[in-house]
C-alpha atoms as a PDB file:
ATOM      1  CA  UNK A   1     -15.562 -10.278   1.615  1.00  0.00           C
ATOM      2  CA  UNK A   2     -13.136  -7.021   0.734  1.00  0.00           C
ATOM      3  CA  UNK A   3     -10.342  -8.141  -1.800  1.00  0.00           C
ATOM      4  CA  UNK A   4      -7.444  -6.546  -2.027  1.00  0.00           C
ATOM      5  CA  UNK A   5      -4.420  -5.873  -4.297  1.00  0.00           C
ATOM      6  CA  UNK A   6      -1.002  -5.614  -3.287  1.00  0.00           C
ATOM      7  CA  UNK A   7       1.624  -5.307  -6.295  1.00  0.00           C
ATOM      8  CA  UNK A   8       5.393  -6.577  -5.430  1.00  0.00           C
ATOM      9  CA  UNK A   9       8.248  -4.715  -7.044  1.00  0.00           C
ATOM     10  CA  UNK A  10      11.631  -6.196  -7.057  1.00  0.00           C
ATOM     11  CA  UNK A  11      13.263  -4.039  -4.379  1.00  0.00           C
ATOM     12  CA  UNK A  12       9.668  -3.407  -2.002  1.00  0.00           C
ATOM     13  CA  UNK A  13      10.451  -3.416   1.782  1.00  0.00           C
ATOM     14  CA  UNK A  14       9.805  -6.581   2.928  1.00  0.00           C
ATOM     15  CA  UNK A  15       8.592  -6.076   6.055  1.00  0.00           C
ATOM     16  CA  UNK A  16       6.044  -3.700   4.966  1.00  0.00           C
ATOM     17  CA  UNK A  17       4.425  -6.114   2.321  1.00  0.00           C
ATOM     18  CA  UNK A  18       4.559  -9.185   4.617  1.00  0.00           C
ATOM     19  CA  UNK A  19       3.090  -7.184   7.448  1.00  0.00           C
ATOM     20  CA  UNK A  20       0.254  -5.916   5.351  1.00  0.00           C
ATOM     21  CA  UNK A  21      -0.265  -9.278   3.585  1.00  0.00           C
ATOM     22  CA  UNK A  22      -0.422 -10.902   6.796  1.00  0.00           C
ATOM     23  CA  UNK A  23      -2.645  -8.564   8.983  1.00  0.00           C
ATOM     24  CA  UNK A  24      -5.011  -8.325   6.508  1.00  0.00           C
ATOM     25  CA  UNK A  25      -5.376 -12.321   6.073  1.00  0.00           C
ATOM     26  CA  UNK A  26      -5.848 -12.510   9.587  1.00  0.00           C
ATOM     27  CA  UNK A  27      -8.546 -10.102   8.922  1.00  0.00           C
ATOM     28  CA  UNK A  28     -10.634 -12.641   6.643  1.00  0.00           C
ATOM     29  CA  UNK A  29      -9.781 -10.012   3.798  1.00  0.00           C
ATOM     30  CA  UNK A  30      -9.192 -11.794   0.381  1.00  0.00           C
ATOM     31  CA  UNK A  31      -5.232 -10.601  -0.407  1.00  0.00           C
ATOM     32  CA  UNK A  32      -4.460 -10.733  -4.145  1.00  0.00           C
ATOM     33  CA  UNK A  33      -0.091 -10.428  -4.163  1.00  0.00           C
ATOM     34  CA  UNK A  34       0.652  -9.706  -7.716  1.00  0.00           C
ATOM     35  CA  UNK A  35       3.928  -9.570  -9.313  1.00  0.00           C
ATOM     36  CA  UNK A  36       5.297  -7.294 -11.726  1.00  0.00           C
ATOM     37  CA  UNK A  37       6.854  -9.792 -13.790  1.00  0.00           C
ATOM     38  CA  UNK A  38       7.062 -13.532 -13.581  1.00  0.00           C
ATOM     39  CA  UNK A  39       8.799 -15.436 -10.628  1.00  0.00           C
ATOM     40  CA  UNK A  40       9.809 -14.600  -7.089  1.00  0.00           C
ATOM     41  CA  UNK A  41      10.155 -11.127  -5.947  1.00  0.00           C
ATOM     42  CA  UNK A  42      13.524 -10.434  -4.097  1.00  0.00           C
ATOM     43  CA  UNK A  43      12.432  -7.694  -1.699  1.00  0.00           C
ATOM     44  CA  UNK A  44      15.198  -4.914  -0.666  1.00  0.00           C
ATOM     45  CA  UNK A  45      16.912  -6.956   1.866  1.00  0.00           C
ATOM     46  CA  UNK A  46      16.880  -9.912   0.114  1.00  0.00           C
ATOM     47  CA  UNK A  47      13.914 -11.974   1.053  1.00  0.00           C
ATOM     48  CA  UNK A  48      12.289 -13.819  -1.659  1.00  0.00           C
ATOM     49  CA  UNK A  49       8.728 -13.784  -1.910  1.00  0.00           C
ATOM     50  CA  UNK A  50       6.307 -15.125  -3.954  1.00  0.00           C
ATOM     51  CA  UNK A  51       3.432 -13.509  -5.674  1.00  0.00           C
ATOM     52  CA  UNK A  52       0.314 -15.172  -5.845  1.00  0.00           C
ATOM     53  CA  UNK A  53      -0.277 -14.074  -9.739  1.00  0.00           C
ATOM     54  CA  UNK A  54       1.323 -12.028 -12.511  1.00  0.00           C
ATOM     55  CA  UNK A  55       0.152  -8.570 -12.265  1.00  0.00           C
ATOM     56  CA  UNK A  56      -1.048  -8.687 -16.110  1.00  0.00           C
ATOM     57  CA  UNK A  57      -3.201 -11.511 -14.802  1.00  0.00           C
ATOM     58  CA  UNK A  58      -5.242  -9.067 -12.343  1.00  0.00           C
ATOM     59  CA  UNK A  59      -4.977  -5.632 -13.698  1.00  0.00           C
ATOM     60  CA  UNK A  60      -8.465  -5.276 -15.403  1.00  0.00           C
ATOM     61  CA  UNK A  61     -10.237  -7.009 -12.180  1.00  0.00           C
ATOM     62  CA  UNK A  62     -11.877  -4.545  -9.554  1.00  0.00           C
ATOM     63  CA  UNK A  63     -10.325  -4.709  -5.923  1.00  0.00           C
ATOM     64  CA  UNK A  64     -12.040  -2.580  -2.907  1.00  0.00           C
ATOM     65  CA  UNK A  65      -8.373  -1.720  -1.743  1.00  0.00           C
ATOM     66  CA  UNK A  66      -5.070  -1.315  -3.727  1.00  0.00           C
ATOM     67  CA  UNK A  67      -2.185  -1.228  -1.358  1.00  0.00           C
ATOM     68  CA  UNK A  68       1.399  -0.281  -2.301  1.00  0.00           C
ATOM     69  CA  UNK A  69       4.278  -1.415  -0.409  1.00  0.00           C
ATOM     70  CA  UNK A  70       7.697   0.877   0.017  1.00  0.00           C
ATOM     71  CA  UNK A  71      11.056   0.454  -0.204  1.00  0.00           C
ATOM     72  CA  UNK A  72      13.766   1.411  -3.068  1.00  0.00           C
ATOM     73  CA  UNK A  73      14.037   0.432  -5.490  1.00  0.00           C
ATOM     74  CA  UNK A  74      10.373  -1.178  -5.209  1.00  0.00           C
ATOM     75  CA  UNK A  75       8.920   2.008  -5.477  1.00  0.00           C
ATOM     76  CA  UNK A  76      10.669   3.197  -8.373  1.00  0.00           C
ATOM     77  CA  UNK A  77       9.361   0.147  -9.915  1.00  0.00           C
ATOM     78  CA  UNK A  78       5.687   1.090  -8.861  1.00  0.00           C
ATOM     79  CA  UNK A  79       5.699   4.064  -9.872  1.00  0.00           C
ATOM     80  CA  UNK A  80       6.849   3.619 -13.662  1.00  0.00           C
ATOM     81  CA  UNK A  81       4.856   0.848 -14.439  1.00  0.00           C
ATOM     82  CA  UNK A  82       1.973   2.238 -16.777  1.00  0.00           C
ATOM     83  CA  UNK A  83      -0.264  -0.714 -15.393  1.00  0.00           C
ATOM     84  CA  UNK A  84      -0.043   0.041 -12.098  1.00  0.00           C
ATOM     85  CA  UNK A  85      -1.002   3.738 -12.560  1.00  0.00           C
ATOM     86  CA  UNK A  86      -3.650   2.572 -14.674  1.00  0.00           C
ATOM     87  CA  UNK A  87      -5.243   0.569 -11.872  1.00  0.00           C
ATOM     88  CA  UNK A  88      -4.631   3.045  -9.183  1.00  0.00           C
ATOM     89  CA  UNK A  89      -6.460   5.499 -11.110  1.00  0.00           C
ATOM     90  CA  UNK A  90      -9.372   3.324 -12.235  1.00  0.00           C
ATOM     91  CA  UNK A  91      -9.573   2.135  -8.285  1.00  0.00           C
ATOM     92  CA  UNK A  92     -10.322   5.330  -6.845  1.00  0.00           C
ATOM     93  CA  UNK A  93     -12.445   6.677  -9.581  1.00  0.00           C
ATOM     94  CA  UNK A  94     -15.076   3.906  -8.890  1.00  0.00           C
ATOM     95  CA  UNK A  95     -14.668   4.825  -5.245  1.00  0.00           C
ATOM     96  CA  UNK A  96     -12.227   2.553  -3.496  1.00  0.00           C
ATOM     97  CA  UNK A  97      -9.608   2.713  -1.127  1.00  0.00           C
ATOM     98  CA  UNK A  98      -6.068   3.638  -2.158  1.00  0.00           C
ATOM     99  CA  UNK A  99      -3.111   2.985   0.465  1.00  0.00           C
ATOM    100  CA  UNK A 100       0.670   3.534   0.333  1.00  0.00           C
ATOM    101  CA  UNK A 101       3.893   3.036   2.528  1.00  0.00           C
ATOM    102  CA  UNK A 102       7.282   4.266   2.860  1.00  0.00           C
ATOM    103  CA  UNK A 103       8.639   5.445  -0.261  1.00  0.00           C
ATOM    104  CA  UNK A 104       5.186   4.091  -2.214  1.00  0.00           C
ATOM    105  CA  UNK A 105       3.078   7.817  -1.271  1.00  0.00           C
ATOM    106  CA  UNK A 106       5.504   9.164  -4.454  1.00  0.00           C
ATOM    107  CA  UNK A 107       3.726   6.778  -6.678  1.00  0.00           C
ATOM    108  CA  UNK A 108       0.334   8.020  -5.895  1.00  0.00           C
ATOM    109  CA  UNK A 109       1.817  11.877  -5.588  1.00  0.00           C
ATOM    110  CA  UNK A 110       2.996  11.244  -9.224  1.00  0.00           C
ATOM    111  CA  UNK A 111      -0.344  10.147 -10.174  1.00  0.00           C
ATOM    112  CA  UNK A 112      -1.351  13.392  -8.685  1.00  0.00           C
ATOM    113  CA  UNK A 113      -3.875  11.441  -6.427  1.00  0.00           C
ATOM    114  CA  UNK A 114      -2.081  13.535  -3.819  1.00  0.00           C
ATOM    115  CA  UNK A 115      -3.143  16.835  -4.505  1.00  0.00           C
ATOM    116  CA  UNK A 116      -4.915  18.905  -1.706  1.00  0.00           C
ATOM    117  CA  UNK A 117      -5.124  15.967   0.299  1.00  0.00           C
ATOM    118  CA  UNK A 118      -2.831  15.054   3.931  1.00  0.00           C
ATOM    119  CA  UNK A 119      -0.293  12.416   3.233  1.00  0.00           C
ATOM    120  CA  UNK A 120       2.588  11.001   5.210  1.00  0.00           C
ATOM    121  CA  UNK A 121       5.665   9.196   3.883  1.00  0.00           C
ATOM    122  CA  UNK A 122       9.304   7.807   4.542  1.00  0.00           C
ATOM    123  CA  UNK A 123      11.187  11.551   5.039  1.00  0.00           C
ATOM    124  CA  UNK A 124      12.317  13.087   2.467  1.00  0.00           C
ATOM    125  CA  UNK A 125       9.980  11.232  -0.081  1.00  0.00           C
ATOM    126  CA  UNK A 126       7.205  13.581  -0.551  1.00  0.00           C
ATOM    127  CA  UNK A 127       9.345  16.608  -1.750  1.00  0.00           C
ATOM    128  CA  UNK A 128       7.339  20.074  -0.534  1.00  0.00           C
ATOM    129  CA  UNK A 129       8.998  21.427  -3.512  1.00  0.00           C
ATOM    130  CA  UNK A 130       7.676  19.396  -6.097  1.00  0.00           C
ATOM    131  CA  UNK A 131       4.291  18.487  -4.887  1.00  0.00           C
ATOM    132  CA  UNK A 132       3.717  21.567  -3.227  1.00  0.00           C
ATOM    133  CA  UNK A 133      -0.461  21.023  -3.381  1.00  0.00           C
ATOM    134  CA  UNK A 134      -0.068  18.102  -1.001  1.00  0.00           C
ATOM    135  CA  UNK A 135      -0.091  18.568   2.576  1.00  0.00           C
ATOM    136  CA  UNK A 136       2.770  16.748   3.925  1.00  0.00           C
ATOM    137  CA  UNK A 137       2.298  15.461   7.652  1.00  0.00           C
ATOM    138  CA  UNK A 138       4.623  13.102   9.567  1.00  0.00           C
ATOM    139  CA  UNK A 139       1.508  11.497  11.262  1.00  0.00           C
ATOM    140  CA  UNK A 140       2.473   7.431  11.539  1.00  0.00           C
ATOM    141  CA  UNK A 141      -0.487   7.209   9.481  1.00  0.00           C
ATOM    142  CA  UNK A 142      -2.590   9.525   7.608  1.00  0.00           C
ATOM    143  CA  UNK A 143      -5.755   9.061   6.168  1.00  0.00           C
ATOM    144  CA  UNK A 144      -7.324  11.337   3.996  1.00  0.00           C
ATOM    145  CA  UNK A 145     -10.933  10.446   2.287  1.00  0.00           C
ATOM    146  CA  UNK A 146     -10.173   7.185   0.836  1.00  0.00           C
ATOM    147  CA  UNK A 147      -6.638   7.472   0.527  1.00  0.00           C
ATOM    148  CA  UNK A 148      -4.303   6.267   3.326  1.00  0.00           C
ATOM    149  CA  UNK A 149      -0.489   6.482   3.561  1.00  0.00           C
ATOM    150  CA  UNK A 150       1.826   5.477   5.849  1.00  0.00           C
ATOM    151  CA  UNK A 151       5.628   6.356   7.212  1.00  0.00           C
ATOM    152  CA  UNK A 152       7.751   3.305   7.120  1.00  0.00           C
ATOM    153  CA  UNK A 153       8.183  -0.349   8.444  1.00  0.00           C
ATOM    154  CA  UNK A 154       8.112   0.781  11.665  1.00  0.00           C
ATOM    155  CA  UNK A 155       4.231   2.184  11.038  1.00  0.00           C
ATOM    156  CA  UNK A 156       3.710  -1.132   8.944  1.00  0.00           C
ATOM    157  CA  UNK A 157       1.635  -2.747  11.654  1.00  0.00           C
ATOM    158  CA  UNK A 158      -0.504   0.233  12.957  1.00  0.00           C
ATOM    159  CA  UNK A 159      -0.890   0.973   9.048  1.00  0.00           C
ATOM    160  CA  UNK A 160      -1.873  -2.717   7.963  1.00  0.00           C
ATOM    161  CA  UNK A 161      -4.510  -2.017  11.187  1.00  0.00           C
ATOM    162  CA  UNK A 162      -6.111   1.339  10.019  1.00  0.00           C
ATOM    163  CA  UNK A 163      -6.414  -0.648   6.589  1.00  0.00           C
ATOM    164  CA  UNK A 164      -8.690  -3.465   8.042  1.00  0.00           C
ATOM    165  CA  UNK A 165     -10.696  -0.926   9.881  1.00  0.00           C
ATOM    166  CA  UNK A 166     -11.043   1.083   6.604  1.00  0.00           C
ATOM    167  CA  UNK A 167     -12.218  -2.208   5.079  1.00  0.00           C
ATOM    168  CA  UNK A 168     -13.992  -4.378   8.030  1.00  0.00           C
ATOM    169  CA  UNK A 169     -14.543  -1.714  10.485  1.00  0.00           C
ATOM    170  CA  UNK A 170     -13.173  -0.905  14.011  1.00  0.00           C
ATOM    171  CA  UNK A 171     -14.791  -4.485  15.790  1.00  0.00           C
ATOM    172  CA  UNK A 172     -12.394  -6.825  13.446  1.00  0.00           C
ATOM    173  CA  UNK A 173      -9.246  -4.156  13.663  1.00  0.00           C
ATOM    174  CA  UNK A 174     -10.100  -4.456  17.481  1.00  0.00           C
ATOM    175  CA  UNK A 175     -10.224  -8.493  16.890  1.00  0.00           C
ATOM    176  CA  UNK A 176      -6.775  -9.023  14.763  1.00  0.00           C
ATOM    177  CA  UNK A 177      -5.157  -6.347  17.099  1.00  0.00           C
ATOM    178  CA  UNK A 178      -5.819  -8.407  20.403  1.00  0.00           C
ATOM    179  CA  UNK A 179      -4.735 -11.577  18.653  1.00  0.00           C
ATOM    180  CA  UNK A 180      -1.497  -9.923  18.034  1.00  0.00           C
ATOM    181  CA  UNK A 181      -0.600  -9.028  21.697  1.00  0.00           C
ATOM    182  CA  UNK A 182       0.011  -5.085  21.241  1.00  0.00           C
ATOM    183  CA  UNK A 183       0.626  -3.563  24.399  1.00  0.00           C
END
């Protein structure tokens, strides 16, 4: 069974993280939430949710998919936390998948996991100017090698979908999509 990661930030777009969460449970994928410090997680419109561990509880294990939700400030929060670029790094050097959506692509730009590869994000996010050796696309979902990034909570669902295909193959994406009722 695939096992993935998915850190919470205070301030991550809810509906991005619960989609992803959800879809890929439906998927029979084992979904690790981890947050960054102890307690709930209020989400940027004010949801509370509630991580399954502490982040320093998980960081050293090995996942087959690390997935970053978006949203501000959530991002911000992704994106300076040392751990977290720690086990991005060490997940795609042994090979695995590395996903982000929304604002979350600028925490994997920053890592400079990025460079010379196609990658889509919430406008404005992915700054030509300052990451000018990543091919910016406004696909709804871009995926690049093993690295996958997405636009926004409106691409949540079709993103959560390429992830389980990425990780399970195109029968079970097929499977969780029909359950769903997409037209």
């Amino acid at each position: 069974m695939a096992r993935v990661l998915v850190p919470l930030a205070p301030g991550c777009e809810e509906l991005e993280a619960v989609t992803i969460i959800d879809l890929l449970r439906r998927a029979e994928v084992e979904v690790v939430s981890a947050g960054l410090t102890p307690g709930p997680v209020k989400a940027s419109r004010g949801t509370v949710l509630l991580p399954d561990v502490l982040l320093e509880d998980v960081k050293e294990q090995s996942f087959d998919l690390v997935v970053l939700p978006g949203g501000l400030p959530g991002a911000d929060h992704l994106e300076q936390d040392a751990r977290i670029q720690h086990i991005l790094k060490r997940t795609h050097r042994q090979g695995h998948l590395v996903a982000a959506i929304c604002a979350a692509p600028k925490v994997l730009a920053s890592a400079g996991m990025l460079d010379h590869r196609r990658a889509t994000a919430y406008p404005g996010v992915l700054n030509p100017q300052q990451f000018p050796d990543i091919s910016i696309t406004t696909q709804a979902v871009e995926v690049d090698g093993k690295i996958i990034t997405s636009k926004g909570p409106g691409t949540a669902m079709d993103f959560a979908l390429t992830l389980i295909e990425c990780l399970c193959g195109s029968e079970k994406k097929e499977q969780v999509a029909a359950q769903l009722q997409r037209p």
